[in-house]
Protein backbone atom coordinates (compact mmCIF):
# COMPACT_ATOMS: atom_id res chain seq x y z
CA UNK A 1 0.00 0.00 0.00
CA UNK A 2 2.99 2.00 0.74
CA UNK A 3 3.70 2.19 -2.99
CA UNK A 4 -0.17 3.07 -3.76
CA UNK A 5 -0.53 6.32 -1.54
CA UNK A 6 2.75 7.85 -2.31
CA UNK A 7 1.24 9.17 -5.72
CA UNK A 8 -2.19 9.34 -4.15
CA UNK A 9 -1.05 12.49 -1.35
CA UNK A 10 -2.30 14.41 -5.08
CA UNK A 11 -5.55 14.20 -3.88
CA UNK A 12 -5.26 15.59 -0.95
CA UNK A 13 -5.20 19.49 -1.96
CA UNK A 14 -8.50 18.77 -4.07
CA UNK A 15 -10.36 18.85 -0.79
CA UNK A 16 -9.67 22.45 -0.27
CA UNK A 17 -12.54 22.56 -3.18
CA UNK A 18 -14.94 21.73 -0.78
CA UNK A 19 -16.72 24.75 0.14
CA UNK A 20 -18.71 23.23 3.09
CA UNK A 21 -16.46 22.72 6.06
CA UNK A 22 -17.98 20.06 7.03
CA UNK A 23 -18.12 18.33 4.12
CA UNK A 24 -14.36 18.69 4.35
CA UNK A 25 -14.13 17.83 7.64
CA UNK A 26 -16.09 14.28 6.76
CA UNK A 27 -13.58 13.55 3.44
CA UNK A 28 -10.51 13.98 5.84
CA UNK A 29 -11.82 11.58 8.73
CA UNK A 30 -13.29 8.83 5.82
CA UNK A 31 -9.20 8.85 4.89
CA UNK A 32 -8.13 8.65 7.58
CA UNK A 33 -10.38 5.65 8.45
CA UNK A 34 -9.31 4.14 5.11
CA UNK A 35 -5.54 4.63 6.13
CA UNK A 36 -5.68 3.71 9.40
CA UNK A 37 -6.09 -0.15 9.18
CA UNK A 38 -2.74 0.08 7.21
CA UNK A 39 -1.14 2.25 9.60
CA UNK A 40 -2.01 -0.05 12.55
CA UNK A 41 -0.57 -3.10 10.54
CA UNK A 42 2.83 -1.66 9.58
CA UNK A 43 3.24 -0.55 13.64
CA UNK A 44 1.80 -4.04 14.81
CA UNK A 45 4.54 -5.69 12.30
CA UNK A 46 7.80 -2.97 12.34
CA UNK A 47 6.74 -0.85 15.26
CA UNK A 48 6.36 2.56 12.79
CA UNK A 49 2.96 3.39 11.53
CA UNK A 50 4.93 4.91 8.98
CA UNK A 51 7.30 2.31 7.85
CA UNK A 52 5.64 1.29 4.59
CA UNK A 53 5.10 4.96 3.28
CA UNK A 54 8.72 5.72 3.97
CA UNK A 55 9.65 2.57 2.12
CA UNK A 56 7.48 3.60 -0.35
CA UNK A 57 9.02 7.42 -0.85
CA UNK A 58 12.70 6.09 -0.03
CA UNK A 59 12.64 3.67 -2.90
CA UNK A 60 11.10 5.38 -5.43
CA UNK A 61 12.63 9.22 -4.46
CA UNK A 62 14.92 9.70 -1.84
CA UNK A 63 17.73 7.21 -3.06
CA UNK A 64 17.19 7.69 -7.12
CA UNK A 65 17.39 11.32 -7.17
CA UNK A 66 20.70 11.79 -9.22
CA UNK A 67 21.72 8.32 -9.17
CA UNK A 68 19.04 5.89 -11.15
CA UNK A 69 16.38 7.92 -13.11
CA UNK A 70 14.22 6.96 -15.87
CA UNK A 71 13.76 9.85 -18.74
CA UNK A 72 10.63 11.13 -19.44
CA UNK A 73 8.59 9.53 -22.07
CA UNK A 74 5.24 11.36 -23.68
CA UNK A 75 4.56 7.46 -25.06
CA UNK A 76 3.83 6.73 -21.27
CA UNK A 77 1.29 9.37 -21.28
CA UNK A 78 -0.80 7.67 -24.46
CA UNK A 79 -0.42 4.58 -22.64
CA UNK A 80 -2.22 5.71 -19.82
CA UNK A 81 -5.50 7.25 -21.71
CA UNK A 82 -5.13 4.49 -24.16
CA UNK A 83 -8.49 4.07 -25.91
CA UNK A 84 -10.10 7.36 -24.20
CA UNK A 85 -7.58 9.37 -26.36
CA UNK A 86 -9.35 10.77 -28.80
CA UNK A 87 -13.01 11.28 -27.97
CA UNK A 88 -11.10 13.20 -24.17
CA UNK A 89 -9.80 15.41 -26.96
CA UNK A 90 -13.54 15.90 -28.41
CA UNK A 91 -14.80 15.68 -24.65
CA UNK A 92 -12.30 18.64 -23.73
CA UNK A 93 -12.97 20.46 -27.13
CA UNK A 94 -16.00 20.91 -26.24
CA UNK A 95 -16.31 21.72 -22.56
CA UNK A 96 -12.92 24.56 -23.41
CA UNK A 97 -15.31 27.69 -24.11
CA UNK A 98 -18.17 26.46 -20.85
CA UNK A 99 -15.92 24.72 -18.36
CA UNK A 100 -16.98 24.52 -14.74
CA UNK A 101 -15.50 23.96 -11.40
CA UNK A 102 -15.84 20.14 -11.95
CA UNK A 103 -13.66 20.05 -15.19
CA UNK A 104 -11.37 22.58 -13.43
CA UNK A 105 -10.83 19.98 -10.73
CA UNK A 106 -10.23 17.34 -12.88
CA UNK A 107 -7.78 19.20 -14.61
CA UNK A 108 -5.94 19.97 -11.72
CA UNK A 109 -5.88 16.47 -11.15
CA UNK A 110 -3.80 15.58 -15.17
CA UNK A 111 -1.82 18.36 -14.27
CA UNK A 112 -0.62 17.20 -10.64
CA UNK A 113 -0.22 13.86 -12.03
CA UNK A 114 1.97 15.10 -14.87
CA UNK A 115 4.13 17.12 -12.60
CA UNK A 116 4.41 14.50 -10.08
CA UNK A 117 5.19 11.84 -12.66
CA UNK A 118 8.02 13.81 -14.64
CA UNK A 119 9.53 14.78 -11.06
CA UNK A 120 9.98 11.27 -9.87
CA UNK A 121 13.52 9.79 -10.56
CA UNK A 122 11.58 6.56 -11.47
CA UNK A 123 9.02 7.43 -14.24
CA UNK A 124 6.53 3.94 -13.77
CA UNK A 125 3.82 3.74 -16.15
CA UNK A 126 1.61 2.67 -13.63
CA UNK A 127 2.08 6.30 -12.10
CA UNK A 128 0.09 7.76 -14.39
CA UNK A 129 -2.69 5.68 -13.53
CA UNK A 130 -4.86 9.01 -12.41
CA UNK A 131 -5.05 10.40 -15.40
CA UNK A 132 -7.96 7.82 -15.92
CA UNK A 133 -10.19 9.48 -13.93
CA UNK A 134 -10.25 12.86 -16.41
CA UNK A 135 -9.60 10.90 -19.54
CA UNK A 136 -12.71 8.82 -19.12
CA UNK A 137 -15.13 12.12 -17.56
CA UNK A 138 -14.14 14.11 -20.48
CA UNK A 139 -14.33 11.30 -23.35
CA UNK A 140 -17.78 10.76 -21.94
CA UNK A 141 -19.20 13.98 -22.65
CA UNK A 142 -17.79 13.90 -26.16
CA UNK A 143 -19.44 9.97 -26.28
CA UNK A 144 -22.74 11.14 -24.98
CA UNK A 145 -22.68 14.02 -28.20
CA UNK A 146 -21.27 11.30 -31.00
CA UNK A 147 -22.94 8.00 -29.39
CA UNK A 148 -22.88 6.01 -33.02
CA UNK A 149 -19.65 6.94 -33.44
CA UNK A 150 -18.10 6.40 -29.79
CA UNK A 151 -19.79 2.91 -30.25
CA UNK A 152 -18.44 2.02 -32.87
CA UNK A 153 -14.74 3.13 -32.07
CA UNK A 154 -15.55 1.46 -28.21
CA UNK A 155 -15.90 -1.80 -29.80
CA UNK A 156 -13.27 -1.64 -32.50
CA UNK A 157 -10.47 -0.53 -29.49
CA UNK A 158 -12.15 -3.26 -27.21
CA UNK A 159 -11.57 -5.60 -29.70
CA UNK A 160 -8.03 -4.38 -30.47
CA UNK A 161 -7.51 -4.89 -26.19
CA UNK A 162 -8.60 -8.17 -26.27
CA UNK A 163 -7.01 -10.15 -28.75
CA UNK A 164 -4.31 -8.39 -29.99
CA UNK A 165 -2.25 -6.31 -27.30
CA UNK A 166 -2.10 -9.15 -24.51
CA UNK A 167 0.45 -11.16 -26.49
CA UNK A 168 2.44 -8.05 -27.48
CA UNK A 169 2.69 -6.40 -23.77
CA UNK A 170 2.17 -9.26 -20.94
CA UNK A 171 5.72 -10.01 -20.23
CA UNK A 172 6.79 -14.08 -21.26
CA UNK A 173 6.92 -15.82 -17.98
CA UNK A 174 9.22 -18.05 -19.61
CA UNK A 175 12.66 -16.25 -18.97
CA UNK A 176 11.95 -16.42 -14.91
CA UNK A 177 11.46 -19.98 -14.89
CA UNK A 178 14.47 -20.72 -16.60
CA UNK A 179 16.39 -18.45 -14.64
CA UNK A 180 15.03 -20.33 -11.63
CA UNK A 181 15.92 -23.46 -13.20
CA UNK A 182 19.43 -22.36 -14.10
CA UNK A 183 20.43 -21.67 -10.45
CA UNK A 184 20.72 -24.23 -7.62
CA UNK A 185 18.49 -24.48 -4.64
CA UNK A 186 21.13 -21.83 -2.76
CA UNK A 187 20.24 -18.68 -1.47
CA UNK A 188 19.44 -15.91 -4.10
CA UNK A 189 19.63 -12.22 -4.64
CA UNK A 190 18.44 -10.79 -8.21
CA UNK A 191 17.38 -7.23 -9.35
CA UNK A 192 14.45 -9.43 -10.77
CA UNK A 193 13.72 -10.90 -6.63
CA UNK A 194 9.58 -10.27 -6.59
CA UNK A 195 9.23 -12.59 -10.10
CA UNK A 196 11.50 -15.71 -8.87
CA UNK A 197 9.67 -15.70 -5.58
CA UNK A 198 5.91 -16.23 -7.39
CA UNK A 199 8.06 -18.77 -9.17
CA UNK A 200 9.20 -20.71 -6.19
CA UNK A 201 12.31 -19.88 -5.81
CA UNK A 202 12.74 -17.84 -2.30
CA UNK A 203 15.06 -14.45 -3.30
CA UNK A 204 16.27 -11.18 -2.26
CA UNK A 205 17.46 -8.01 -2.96
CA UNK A 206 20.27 -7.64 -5.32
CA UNK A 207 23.89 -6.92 -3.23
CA UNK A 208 24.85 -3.09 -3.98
CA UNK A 209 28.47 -3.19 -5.82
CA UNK A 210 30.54 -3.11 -3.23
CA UNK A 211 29.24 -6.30 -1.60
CA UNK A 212 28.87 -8.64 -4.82
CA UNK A 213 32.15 -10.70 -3.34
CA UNK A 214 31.23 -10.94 -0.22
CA UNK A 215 27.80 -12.57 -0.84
CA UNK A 216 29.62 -14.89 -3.33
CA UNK A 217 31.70 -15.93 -0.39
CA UNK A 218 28.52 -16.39 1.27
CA UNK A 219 27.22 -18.86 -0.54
CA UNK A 220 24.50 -16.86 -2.42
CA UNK A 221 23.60 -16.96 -6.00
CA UNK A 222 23.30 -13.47 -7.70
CA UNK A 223 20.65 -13.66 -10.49
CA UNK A 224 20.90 -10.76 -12.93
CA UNK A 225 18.55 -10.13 -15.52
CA UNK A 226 20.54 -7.86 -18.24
CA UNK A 227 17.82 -5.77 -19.69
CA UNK A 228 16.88 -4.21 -16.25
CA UNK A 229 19.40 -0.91 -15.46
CA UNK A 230 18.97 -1.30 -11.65
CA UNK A 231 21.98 -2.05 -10.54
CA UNK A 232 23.83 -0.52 -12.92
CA UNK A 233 26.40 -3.17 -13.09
CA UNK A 234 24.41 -5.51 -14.76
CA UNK A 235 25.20 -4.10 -17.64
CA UNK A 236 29.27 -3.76 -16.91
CA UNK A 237 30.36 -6.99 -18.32
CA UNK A 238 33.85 -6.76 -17.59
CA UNK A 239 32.59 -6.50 -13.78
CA UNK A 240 30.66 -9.27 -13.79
CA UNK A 241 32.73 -10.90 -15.23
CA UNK A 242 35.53 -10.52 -12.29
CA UNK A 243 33.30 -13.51 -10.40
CA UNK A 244 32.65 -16.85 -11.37
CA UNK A 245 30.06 -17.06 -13.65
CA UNK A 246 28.01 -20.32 -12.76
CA UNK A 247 25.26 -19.39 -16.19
CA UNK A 248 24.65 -16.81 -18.73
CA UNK A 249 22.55 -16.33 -21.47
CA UNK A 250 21.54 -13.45 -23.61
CA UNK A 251 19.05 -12.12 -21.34
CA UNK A 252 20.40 -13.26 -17.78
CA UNK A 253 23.48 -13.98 -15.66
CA UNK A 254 23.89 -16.02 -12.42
CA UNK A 255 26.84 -15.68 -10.49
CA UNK A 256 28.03 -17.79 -7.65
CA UNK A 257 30.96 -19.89 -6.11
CA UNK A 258 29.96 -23.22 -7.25
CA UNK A 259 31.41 -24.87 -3.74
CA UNK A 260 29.51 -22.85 -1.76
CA UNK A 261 25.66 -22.91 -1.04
CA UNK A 262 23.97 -20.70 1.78
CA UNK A 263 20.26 -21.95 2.16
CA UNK A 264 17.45 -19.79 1.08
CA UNK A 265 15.55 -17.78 3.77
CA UNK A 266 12.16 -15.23 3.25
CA UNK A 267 13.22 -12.04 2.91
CA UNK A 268 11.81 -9.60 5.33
CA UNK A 269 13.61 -6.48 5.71
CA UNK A 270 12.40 -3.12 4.64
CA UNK A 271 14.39 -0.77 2.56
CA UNK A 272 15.26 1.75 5.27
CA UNK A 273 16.79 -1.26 7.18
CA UNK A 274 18.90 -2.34 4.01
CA UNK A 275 19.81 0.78 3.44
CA UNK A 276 21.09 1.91 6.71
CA UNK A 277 23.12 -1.63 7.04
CA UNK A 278 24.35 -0.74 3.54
CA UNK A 279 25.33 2.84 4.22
CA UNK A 280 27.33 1.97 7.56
CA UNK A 281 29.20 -0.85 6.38
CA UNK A 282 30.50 0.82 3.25
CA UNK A 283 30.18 4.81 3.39
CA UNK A 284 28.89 6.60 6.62
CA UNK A 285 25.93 5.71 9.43
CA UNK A 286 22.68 7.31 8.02
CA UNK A 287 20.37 6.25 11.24
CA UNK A 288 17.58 7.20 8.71
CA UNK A 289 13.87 6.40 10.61
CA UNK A 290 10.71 6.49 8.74
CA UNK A 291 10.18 9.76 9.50
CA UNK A 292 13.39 11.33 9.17
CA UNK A 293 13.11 9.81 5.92
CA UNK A 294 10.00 11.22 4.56
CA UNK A 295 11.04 14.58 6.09
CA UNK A 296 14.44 14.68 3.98
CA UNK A 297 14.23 15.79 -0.29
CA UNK A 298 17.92 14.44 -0.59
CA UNK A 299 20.47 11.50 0.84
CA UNK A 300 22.01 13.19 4.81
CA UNK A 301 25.47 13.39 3.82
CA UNK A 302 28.06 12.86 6.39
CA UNK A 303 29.59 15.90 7.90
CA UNK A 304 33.27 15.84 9.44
């Protein structure tokens, strides 16, 4: 959930729209009694209400700011009002010369998402999943003026959705299994961790650079897939290459110490821990809490 309200805090300044205090006053306890249950699980489990949100803004903000960032691409924005495209241009068209406070609002909300998506140092599709909401109230004005010909074009895209773009964008499941099948039953770390665990094979976090030898010597097996850029060393082959290489393929590399084998565990730690393990072992102590996290914009340096 962490992940989820991260981009969601947009919403929250479209409540200021709501002229009736009270009105206000209800919309800001019914979130907080949709956040709560949440809150209450991440202190029963980590003992911080806020440990998943942190998480949430560490991993995708506070640690890729100048170091891993994904460039903006306007393709990501067609993506995301797919089939609404063009009758939210009609829609719009049309409402342009007698727009109210509604379509204002909802065009505060595209906007805020835009910003907020080409601002975040990792530029997710599924960011930009608000601009839904105003893609689909607009096309549906234009639909309700052209209803033959928003039929028609609704059925043709549907059609397009459902029997041609599955095979072209769901992502072969294929390449996981065999990279779980390439590796022995040892311990794992991969930059590809979430996808071998639904495939049975229990995995962690890939090691930062600086630690790839030592958790060879530990018996783990380091499962790279090459076409991902985080780490960044996957694609330095004459790094990788500096280890022994146990398989390889076009697409993914294991490496591992063939004579050593640490058994798997579950992996439970949250990114702030990792983090502040990784930071004090190999640059400075960063002590960072959940909320000293979400109150910092950049990575504490370490002062002399």
């Amino acid at each position: 959930m962490g992940c989820r309200l991260t981009p969601n805090i947009i919403y929250l300044p479209l409540l200021l729209f709501q002229k009736d205090t009270k009105k206000m006053m209800a919309s800001a306890i019914l979130f907080a009694i949709t956040l709560s249950p949440w809150l209450l699980f991440n202190y029963y489990h980590t003992g911080d209400a806020l440990t998943s949100v942190a998480d949430s803004y560490a991993i995708n903000f506070l640690f890729r700011r100048g170091v891993y960032e994904n460039p903006f691409n306007p393709m990501d924005i067609l993506a995301a009002i797919n089939i609404t495209l063009p009758l939210f241009l009609l829609g719009l068209k049309r409402k342009v010369k007698n727009i109210g406070e509604k379509e204002v609002i909802l065009l505060l909300l595209f906007a805020l998402t835009l910003f907020s998506f080409i601002n975040f140092p990792l530029k997710y599709p599924r960011f930009l999943f608000h601009l839904v909401i105003p893609a689909a109230y607009f096309a549906s004005i234009a639909a309700n003026r052209f209803k033959n010909a928003a039929i028609i074009f609704s059925s043709v895209s549907l059609a397009l959705l459902l029997f041609l773009l599955p095979a072209a964008l769901l992502e072969n499941p294929s390449i996981y299994q065999r990279m779980v099948s390439a590796s022995d039953n040892c311990a794992t770390q991969s930059n590809v961790w979430v996808p071998l665990n639904y495939y049975g094979r229990l995995a962690e976090p890939f090691p930062y650079m600086e630690a790839v030898d030592e958790s060879i010597n530990d018996g783990y097996r380091i499962v790279l897939l090459k076409y991902v850029g985080d780490p960044a060393y996957t694609s330095n082959a004459t790094f990788l290459h500096t280890f022994p290489v146990i398989d390889e393929t076009e697409t993914y590399i294991v490496l591992g110490n063939a004579d050593k084998c640490r058994a798997p565990e579950p992996y439970g730690k949250t990114f702030l821990q990792r983090q502040n393990e990784y930071y004090a072992k190999y640059k400075y102590p960063l002590n960072l809490t959940p909320i000293k996290a979400l109150l910092s914009y950049s990575v504490p340096q370490k002062f002399a």
